[in-house]
N, C-alpha and C. Protein backbone atom coordinates (compact mmCIF):
# COMPACT_ATOMS: atom_id res chain seq x y z
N UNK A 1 114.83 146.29 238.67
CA UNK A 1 114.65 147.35 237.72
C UNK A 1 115.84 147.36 236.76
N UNK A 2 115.41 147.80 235.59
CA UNK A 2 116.68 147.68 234.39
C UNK A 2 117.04 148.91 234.54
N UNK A 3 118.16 148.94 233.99
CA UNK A 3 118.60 150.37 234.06
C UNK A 3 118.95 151.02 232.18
N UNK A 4 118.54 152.24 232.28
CA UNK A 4 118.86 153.05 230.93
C UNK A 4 119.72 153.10 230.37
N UNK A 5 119.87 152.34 229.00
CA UNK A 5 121.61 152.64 228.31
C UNK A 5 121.89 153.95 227.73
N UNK A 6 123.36 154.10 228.19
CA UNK A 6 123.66 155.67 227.94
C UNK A 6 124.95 155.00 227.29
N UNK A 7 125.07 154.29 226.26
CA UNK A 7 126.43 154.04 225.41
C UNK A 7 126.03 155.17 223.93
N UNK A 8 125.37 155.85 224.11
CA UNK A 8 125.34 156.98 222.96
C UNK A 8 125.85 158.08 222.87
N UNK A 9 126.31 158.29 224.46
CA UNK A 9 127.16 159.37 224.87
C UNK A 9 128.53 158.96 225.40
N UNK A 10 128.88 157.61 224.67
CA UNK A 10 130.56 157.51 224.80
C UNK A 10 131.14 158.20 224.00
N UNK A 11 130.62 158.86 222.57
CA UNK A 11 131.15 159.86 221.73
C UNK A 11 131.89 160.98 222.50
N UNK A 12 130.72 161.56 222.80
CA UNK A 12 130.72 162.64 223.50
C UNK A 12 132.04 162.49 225.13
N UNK A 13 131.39 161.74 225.69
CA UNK A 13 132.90 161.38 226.90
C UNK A 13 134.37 160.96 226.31
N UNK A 14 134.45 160.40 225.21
CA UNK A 14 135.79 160.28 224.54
C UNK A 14 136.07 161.81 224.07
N UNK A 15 135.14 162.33 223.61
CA UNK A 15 135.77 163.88 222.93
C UNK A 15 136.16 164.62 224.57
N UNK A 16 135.39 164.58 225.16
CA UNK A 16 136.32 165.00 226.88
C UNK A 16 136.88 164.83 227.15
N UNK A 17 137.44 163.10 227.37
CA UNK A 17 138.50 162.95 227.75
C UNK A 17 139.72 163.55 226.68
N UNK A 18 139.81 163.63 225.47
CA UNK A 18 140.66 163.97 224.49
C UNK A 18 140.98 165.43 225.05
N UNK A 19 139.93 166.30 225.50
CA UNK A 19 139.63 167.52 225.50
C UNK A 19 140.47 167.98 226.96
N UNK A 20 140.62 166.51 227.89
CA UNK A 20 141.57 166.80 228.84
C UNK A 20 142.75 166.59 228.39
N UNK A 21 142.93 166.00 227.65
CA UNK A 21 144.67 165.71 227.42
C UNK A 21 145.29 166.82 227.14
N UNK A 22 144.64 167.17 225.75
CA UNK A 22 144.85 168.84 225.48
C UNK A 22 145.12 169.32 226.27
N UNK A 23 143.87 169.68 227.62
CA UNK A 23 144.80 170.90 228.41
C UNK A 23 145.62 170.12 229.44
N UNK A 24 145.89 169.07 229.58
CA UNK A 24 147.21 168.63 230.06
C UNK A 24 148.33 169.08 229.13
N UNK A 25 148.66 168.87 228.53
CA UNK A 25 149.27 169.44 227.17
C UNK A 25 149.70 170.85 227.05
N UNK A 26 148.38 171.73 227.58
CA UNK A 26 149.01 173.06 227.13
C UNK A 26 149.27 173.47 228.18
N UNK A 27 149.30 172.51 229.38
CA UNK A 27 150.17 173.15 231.09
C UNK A 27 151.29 172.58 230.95
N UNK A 28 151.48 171.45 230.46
CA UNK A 28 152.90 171.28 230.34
C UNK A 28 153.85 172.36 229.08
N UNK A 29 153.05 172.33 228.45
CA UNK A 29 153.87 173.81 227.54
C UNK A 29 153.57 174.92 227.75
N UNK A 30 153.31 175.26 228.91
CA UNK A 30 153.27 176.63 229.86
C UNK A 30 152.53 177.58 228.92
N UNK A 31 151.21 177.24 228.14
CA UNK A 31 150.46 177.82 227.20
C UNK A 31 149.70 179.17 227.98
N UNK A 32 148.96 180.23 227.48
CA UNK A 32 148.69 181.25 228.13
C UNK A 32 147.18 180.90 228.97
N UNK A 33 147.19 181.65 230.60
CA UNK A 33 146.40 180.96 231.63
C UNK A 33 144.77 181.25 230.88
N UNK A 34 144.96 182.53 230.07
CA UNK A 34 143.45 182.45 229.56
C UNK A 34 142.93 181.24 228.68
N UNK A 35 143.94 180.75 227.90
CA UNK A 35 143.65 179.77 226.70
C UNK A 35 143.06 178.09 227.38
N UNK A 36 144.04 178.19 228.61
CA UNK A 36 144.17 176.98 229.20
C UNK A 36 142.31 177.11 230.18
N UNK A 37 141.92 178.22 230.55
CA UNK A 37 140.80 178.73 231.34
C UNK A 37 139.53 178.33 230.18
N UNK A 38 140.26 178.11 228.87
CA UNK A 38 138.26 178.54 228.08
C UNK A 38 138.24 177.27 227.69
N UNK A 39 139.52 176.47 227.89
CA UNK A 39 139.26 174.97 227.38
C UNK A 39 138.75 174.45 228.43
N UNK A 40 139.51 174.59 229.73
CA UNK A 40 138.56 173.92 230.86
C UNK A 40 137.08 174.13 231.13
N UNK A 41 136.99 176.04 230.83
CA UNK A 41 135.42 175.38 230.42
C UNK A 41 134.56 174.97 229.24
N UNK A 42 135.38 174.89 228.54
CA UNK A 42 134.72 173.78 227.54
C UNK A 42 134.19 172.89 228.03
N UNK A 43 135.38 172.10 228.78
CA UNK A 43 135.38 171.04 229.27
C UNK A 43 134.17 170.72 230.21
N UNK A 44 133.77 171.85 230.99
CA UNK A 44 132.97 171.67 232.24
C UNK A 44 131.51 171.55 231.19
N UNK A 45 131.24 172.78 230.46
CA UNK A 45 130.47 173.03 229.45
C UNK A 45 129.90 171.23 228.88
N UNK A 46 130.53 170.95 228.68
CA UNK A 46 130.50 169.80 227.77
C UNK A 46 130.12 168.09 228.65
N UNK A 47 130.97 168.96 229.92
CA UNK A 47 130.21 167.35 231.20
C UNK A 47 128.58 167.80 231.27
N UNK A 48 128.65 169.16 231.55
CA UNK A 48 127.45 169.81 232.40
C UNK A 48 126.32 169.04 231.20
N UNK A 49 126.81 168.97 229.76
CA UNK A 49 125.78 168.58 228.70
C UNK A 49 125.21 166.98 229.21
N UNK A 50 126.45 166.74 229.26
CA UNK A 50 126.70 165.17 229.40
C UNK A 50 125.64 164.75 230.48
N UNK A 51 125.54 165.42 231.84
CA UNK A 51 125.28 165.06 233.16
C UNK A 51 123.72 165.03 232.69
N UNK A 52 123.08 166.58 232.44
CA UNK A 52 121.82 166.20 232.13
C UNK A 52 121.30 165.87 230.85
N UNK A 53 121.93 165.20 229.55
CA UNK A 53 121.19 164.47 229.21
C UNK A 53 120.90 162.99 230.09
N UNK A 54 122.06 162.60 231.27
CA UNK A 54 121.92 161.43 232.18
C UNK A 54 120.69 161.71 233.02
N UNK A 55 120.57 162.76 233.61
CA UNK A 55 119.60 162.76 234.40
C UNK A 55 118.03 163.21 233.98
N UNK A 56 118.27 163.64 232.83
CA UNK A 56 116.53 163.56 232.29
C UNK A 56 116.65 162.32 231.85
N UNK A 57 117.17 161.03 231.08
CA UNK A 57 116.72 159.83 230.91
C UNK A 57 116.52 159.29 232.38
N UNK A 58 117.03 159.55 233.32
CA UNK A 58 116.91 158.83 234.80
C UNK A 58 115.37 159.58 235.03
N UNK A 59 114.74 160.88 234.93
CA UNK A 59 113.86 161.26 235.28
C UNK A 59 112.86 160.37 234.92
N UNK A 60 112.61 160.50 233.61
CA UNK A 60 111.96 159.57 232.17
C UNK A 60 111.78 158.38 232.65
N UNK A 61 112.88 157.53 232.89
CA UNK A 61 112.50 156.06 232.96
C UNK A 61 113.22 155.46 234.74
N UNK A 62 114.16 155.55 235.19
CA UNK A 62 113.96 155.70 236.84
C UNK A 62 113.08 155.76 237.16
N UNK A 63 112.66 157.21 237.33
CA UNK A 63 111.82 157.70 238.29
C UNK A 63 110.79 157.46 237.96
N UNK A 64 110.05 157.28 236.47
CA UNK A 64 108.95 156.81 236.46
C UNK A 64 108.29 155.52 236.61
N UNK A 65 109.18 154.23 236.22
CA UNK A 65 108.79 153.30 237.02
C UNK A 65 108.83 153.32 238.63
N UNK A 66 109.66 154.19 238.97
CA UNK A 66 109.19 154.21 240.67
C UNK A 66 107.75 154.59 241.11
N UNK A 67 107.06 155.39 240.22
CA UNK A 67 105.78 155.89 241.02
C UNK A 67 105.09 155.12 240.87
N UNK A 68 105.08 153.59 240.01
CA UNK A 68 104.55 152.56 239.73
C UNK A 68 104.37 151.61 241.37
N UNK A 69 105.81 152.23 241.96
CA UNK A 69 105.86 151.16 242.97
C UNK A 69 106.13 152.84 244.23
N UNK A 70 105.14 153.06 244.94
CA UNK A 70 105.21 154.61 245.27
C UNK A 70 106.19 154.16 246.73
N UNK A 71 106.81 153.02 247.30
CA UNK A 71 107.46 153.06 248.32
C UNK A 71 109.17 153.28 247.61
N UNK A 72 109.15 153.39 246.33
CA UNK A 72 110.52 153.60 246.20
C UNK A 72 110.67 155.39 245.74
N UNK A 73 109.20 155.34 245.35
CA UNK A 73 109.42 156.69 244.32
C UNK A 73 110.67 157.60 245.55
N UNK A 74 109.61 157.85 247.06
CA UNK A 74 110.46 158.58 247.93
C UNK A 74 112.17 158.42 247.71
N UNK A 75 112.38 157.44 248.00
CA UNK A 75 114.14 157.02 247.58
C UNK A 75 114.12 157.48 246.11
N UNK A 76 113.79 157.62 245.15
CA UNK A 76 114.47 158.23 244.04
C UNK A 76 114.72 159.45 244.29
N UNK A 77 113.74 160.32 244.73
CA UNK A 77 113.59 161.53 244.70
C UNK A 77 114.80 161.99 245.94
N UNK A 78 114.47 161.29 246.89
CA UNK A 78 115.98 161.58 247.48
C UNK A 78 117.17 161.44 246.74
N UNK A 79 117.51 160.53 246.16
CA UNK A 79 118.79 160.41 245.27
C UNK A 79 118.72 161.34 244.03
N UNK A 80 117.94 161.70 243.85
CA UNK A 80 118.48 163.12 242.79
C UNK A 80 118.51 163.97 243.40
N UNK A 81 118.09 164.75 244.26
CA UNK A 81 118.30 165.37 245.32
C UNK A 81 119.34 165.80 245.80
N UNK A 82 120.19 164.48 246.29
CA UNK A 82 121.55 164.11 246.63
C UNK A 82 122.28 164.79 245.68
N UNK A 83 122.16 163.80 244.62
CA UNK A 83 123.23 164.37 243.14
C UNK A 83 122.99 165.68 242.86
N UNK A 84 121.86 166.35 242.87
CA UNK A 84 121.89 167.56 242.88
C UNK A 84 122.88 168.90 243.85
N UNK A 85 122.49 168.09 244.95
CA UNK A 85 123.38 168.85 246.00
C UNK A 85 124.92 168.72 245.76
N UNK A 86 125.41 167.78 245.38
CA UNK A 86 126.53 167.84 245.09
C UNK A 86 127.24 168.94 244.64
């Protein structure tokens, strides 16, 4: 099985990682705990985007060639499952 390219959202993961440095940055300059609190959730804000645009293309094209082949579909559906539980 091929797997889905997600190089369209390296934009987006470079602006995160940038978005961590920052608040590395404003703990080392002992910046105020609220300021340092709304960037991190930016930050979370902005994976949480990240995660499911990953997992509706995995829904889309994963999982749907699995029901093609219905002894794997079960194993997909467990593995999002999984990641879900996380």
């Amino acid at each position: 099985m091929s797997h889905p390219c997600h190089t369209h959202l390296l934009p987006n993961l470079r602006r995160i990682e940038g978005q961590m440095r920052g608040i590395a940055k404003m703990v080392e300059e002992e910046q105020y705990c609220i300021d340092i609190l709304n960037q991190i959730k930016a930050v979370r804000n902005s994976l949480a985007n990240v995660e499911g645009k990953i997992l509706q293309t995995h829904l889309k094209a994963c999982v749907r060639d699995s029901l093609e082949a219905t002894e794997d579909f079960d194993a997909k559906v467990e593995e999002v499952i999984k990641v879900l539980k996380r």
